[in-house]
PDB file of N, CA and C in Angstrom:
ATOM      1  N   UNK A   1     141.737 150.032  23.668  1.00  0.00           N
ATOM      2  CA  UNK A   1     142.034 149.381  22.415  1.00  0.00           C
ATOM      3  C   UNK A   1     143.415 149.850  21.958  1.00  0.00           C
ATOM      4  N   UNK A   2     144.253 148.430  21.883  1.00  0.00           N
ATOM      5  CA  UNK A   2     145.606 149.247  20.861  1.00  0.00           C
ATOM      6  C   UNK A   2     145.657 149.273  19.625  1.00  0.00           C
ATOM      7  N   UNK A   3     146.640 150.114  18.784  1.00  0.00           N
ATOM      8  CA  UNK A   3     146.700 149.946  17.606  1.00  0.00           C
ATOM      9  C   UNK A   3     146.516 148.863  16.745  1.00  0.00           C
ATOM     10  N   UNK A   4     146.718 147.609  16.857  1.00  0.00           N
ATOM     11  CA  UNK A   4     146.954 146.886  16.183  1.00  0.00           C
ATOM     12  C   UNK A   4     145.694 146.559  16.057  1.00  0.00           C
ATOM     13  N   UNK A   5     144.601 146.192  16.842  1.00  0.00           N
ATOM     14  CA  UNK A   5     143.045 145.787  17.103  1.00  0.00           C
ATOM     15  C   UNK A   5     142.425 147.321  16.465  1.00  0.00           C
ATOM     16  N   UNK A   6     142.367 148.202  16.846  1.00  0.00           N
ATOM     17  CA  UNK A   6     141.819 149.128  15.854  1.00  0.00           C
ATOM     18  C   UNK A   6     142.251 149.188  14.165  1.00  0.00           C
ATOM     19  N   UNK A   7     143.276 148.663  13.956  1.00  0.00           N
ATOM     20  CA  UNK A   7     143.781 148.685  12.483  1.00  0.00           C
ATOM     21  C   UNK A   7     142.540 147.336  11.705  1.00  0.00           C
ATOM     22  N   UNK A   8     142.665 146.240  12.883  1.00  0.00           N
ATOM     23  CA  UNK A   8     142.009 144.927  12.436  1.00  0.00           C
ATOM     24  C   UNK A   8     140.479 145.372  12.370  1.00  0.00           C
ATOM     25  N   UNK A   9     140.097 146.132  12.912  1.00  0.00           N
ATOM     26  CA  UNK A   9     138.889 146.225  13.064  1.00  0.00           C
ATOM     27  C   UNK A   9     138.311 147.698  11.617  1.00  0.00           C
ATOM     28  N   UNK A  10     139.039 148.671  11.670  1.00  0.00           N
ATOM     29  CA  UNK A  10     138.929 149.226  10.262  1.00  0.00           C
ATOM     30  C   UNK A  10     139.230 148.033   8.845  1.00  0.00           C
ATOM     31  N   UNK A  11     139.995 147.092   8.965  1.00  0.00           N
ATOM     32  CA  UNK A  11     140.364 146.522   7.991  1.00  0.00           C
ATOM     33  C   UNK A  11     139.021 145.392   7.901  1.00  0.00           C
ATOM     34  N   UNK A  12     138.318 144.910   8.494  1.00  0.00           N
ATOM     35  CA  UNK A  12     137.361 144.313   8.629  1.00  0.00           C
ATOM     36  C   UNK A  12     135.713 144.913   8.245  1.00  0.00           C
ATOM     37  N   UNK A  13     135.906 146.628   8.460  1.00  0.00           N
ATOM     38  CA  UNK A  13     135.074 146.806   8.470  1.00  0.00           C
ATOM     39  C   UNK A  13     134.502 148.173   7.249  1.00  0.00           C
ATOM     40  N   UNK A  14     136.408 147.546   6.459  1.00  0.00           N
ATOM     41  CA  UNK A  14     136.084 148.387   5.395  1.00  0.00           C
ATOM     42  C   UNK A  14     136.441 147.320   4.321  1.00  0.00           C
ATOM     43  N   UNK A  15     136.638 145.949   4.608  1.00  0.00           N
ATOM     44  CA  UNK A  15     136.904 145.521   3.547  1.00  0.00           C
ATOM     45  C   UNK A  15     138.850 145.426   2.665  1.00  0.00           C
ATOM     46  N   UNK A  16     139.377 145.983   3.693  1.00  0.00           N
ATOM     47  CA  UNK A  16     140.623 146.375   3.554  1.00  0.00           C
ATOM     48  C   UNK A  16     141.773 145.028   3.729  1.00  0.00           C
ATOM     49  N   UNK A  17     142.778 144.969   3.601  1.00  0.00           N
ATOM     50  CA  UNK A  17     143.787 144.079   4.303  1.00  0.00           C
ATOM     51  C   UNK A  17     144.316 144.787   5.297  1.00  0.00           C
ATOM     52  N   UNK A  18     144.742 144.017   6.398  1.00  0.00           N
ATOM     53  CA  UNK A  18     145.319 144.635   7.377  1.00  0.00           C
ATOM     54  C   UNK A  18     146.636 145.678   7.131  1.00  0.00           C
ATOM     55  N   UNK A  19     147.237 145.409   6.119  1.00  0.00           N
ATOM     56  CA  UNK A  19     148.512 145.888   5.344  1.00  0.00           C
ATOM     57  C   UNK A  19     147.568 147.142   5.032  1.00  0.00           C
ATOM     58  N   UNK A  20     146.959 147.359   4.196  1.00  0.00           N
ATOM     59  CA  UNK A  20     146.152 148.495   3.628  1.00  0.00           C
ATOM     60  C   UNK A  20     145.433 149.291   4.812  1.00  0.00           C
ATOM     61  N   UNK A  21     145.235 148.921   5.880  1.00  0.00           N
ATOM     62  CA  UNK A  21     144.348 149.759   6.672  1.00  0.00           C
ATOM     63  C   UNK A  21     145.696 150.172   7.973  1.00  0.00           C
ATOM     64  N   UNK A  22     146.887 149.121   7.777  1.00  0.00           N
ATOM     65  CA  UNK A  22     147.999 149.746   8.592  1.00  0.00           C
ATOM     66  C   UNK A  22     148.334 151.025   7.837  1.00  0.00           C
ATOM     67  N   UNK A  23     148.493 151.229   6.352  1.00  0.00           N
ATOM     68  CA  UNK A  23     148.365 152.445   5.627  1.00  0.00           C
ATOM     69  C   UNK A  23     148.067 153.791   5.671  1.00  0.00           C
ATOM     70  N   UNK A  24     146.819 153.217   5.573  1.00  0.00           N
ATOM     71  CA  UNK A  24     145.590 154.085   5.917  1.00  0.00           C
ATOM     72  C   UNK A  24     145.688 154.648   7.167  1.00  0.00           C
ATOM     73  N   UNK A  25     145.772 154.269   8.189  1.00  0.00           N
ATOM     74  CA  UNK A  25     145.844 154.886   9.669  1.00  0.00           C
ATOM     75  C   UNK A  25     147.441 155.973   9.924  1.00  0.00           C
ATOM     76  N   UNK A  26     148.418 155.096   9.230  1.00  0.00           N
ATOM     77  CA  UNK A  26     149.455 156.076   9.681  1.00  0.00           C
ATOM     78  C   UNK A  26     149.823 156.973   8.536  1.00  0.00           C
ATOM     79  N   UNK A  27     148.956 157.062   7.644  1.00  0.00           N
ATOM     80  CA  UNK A  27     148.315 158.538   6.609  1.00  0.00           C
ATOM     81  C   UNK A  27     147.867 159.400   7.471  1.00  0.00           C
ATOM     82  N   UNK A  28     146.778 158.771   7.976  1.00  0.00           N
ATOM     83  CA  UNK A  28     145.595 160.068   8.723  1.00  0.00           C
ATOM     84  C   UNK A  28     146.429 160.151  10.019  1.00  0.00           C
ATOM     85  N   UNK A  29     147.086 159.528  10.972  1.00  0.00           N
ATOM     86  CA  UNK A  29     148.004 159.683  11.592  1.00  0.00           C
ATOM     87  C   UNK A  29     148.981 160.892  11.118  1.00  0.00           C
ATOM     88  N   UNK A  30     149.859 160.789  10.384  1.00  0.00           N
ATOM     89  CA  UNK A  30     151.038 161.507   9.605  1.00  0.00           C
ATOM     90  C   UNK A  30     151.001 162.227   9.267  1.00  0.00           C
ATOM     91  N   UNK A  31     149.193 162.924   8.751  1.00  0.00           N
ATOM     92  CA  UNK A  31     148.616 164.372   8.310  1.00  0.00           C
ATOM     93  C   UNK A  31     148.008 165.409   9.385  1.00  0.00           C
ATOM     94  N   UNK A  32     147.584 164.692  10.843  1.00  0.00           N
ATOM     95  CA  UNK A  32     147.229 165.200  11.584  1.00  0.00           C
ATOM     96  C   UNK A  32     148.526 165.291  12.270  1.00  0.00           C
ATOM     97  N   UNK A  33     149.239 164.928  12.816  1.00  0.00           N
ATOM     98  CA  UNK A  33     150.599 165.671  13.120  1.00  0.00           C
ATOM     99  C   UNK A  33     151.545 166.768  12.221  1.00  0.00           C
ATOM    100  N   UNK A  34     151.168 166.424  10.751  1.00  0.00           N
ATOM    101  CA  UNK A  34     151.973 167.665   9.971  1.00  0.00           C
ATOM    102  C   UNK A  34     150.945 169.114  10.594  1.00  0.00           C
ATOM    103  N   UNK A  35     149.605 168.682  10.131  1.00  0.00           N
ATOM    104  CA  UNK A  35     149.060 169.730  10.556  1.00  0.00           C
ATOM    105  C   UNK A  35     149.145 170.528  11.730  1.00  0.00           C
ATOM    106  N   UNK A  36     149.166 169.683  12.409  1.00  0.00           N
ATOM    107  CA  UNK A  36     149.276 170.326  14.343  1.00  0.00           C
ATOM    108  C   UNK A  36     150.966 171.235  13.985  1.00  0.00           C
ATOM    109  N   UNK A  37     151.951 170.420  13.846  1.00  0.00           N
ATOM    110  CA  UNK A  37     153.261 170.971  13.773  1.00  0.00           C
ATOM    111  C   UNK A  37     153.320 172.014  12.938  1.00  0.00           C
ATOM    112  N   UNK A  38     152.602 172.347  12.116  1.00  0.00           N
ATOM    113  CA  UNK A  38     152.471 173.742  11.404  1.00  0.00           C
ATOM    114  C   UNK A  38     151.607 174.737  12.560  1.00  0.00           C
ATOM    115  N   UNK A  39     150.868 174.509  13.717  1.00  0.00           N
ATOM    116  CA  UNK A  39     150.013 175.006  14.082  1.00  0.00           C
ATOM    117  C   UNK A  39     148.994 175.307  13.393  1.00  0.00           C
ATOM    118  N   UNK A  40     148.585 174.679  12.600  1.00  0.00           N
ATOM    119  CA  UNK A  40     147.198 174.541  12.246  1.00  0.00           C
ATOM    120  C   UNK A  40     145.994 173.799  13.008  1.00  0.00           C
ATOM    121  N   UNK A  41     144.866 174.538  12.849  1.00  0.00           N
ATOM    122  CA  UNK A  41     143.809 173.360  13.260  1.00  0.00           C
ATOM    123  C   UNK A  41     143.076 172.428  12.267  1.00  0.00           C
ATOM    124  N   UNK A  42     142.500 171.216  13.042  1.00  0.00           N
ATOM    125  CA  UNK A  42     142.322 170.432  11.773  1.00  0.00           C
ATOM    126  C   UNK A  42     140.794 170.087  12.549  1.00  0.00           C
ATOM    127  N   UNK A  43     139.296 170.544  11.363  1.00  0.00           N
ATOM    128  CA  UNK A  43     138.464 170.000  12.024  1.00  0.00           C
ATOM    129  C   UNK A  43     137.749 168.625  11.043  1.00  0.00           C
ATOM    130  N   UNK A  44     137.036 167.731  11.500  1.00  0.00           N
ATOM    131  CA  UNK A  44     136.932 167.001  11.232  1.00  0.00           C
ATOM    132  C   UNK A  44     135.272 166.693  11.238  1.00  0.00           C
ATOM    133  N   UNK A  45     134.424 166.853  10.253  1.00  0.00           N
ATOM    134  CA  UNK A  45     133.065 167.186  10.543  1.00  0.00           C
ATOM    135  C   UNK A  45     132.761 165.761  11.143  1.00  0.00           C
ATOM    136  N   UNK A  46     131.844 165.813  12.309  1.00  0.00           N
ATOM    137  CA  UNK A  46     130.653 164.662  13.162  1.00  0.00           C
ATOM    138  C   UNK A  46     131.794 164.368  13.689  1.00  0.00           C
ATOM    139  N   UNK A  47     133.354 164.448  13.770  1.00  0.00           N
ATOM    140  CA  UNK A  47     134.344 164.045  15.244  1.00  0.00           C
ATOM    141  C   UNK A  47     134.778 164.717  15.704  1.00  0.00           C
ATOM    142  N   UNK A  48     135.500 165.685  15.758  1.00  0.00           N
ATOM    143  CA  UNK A  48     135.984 167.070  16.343  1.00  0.00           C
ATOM    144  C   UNK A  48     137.042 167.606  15.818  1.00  0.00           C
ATOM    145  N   UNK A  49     137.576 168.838  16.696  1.00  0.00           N
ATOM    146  CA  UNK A  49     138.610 169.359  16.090  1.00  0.00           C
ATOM    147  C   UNK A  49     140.042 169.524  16.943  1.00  0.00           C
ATOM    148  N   UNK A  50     141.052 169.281  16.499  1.00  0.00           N
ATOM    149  CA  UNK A  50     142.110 169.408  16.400  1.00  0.00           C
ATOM    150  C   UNK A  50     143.053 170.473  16.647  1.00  0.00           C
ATOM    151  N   UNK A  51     143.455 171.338  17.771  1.00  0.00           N
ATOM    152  CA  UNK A  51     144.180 172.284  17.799  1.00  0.00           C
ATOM    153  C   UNK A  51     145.251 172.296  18.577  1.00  0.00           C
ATOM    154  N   UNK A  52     146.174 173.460  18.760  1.00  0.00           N
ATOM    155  CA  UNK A  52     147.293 173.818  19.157  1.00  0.00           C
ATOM    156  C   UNK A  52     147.154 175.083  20.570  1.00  0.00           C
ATOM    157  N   UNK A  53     148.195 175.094  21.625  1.00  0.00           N
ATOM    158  CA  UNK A  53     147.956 176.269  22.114  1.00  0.00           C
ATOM    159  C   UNK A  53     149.693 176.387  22.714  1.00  0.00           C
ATOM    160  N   UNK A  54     149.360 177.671  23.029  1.00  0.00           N
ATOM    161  CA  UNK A  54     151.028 178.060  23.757  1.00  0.00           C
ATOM    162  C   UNK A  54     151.208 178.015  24.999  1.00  0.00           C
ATOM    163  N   UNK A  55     151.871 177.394  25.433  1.00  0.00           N
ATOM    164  CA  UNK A  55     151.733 177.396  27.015  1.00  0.00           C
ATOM    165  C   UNK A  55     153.385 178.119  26.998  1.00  0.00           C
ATOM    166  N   UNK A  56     153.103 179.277  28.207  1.00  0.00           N
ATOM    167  CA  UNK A  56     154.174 179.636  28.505  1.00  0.00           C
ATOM    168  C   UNK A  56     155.146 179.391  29.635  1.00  0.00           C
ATOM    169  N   UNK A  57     156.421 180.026  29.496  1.00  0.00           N
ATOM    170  CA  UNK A  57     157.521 179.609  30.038  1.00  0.00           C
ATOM    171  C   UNK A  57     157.048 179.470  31.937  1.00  0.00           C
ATOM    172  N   UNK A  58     157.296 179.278  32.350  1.00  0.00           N
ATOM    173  CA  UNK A  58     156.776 179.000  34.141  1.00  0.00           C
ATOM    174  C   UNK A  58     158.016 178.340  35.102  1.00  0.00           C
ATOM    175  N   UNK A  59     157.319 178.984  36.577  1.00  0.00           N
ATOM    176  CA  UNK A  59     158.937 178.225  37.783  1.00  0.00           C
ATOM    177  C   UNK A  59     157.844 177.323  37.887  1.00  0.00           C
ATOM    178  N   UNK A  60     159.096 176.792  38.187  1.00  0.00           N
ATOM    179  CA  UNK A  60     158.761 175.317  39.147  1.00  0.00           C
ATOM    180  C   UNK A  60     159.703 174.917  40.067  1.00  0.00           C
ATOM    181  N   UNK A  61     159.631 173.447  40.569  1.00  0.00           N
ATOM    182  CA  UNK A  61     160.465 172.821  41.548  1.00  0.00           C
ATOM    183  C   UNK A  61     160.923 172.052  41.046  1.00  0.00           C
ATOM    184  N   UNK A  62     162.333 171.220  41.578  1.00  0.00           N
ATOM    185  CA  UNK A  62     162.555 170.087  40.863  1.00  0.00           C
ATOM    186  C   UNK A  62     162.378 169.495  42.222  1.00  0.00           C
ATOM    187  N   UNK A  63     161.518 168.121  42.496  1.00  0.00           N
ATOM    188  CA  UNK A  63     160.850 167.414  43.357  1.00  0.00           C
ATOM    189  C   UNK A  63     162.245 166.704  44.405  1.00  0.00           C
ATOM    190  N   UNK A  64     163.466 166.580  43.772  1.00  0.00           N
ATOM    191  CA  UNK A  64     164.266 165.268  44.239  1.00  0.00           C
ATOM    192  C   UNK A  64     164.784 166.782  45.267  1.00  0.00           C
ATOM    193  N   UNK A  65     165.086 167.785  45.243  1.00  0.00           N
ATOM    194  CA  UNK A  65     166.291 168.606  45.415  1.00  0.00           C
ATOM    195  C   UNK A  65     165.411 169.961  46.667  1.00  0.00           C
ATOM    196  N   UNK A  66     164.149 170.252  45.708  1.00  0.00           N
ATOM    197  CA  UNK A  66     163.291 171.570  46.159  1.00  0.00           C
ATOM    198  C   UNK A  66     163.891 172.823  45.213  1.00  0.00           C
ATOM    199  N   UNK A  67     165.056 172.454  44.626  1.00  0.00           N
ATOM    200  CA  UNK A  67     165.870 173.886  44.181  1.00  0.00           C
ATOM    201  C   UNK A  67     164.498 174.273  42.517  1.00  0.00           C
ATOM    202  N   UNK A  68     165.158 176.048  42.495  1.00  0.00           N
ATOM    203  CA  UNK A  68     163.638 176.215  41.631  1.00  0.00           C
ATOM    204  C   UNK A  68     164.292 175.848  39.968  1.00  0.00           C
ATOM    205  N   UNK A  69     163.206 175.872  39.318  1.00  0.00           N
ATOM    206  CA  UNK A  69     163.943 175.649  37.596  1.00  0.00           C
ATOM    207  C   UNK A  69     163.192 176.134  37.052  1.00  0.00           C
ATOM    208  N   UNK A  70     163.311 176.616  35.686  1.00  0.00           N
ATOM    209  CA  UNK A  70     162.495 177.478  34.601  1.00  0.00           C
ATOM    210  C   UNK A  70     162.263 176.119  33.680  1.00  0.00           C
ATOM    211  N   UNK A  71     160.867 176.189  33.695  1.00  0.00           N
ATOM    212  CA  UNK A  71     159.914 174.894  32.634  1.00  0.00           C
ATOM    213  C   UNK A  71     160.169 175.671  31.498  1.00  0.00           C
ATOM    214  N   UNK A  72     160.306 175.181  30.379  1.00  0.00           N
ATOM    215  CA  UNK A  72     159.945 175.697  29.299  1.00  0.00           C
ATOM    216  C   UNK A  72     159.184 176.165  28.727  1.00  0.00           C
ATOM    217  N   UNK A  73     159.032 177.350  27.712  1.00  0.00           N
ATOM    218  CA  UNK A  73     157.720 177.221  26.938  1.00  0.00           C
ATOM    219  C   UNK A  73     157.155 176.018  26.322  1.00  0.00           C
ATOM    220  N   UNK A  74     156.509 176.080  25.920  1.00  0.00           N
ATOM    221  CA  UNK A  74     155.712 174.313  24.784  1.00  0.00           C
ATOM    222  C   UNK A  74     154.428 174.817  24.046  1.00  0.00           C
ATOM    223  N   UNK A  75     154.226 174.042  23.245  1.00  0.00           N
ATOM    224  CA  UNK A  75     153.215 174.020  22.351  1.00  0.00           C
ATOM    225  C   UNK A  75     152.243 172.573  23.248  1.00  0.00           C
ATOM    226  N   UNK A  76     151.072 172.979  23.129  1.00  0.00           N
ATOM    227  CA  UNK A  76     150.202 171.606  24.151  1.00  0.00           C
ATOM    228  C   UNK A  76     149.413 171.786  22.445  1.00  0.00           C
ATOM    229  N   UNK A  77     148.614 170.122  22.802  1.00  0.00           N
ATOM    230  CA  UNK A  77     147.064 169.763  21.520  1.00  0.00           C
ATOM    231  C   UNK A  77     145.846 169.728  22.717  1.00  0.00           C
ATOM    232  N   UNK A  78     145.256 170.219  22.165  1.00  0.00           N
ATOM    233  CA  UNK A  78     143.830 169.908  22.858  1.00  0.00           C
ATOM    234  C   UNK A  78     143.088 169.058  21.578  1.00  0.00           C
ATOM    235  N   UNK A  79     141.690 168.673  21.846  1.00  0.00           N
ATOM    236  CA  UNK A  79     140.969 168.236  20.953  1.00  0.00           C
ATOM    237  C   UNK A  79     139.353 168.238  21.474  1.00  0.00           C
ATOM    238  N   UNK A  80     138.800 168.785  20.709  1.00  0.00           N
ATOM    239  CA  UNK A  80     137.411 169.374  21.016  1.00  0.00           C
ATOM    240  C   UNK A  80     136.239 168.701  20.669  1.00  0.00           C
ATOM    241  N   UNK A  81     135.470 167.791  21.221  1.00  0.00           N
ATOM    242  CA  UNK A  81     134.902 166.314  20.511  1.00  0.00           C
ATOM    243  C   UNK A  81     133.453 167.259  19.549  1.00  0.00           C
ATOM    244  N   UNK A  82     132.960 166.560  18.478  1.00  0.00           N
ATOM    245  CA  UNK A  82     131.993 167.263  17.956  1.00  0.00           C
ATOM    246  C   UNK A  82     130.392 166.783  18.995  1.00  0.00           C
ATOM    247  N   UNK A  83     129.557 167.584  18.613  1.00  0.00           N
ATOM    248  CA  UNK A  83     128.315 166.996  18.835  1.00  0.00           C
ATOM    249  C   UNK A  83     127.823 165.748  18.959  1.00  0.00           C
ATOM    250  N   UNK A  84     128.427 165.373  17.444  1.00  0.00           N
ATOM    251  CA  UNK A  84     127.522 164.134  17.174  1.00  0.00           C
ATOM    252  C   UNK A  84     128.352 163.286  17.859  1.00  0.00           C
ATOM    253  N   UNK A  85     130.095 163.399  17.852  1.00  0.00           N
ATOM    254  CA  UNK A  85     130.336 162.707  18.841  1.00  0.00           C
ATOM    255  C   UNK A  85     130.623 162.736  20.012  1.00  0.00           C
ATOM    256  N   UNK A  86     130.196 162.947  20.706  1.00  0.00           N
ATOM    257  CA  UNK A  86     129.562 163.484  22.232  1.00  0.00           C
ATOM    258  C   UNK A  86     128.027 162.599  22.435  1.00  0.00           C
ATOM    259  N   UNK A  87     126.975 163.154  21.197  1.00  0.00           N
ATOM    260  CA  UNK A  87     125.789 162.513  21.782  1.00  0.00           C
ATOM    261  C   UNK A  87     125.924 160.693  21.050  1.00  0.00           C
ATOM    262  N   UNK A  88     127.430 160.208  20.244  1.00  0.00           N
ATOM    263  CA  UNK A  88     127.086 158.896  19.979  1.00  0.00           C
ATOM    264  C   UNK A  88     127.441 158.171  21.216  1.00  0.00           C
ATOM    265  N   UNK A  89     128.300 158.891  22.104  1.00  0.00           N
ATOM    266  CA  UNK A  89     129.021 158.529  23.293  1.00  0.00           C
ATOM    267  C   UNK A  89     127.981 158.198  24.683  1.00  0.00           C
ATOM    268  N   UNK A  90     127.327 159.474  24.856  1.00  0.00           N
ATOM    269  CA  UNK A  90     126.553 159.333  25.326  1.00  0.00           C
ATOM    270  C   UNK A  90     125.076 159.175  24.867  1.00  0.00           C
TER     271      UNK A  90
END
């Protein structure tokens, strides 16, 4: 599903205009990235939670050449599904 069909389908199924539920999504969108970028976690009761981890600096290869290169450190998201959604899934 892309964005635009998930927006139509909250807006349908909350009663919303599509304008209002395009809103709405890139709110909860826009707060869950502030959050992550602070390194915060964000949990979300009956969907899951939201976190951050450090991945550190590492060699590697560069594929075209073989010569070695230093990857960067990075920040990765994981996301941890809740119970309930896990058993609505399955």
């Amino acid at each position: 599903m892309k964005k635009a069909e998930f927006i139509g389908n909250i807006a349908d199924s909350a009663s919303l205009t599509k304008a209002d539920a395009d809103r709405a999504v890139s709110a909860v969108i826009g707060e869950i990235t502030k959050c992550l970028a602070n390194n915060d976690s964000l949990t979300i009761f009956g969907f899951g939670t939201f976190s951050t981890y450090a991945r550190a600096e590492k060699k590697g290869r560069n594929p075209q050449d073989g010569s070695e290169i230093t990857i960067p450190a990075s920040t990765g998201i994981r996301f941890k599904p809740a119970k309930a959604l896990k058993d609505a899934v399955n």
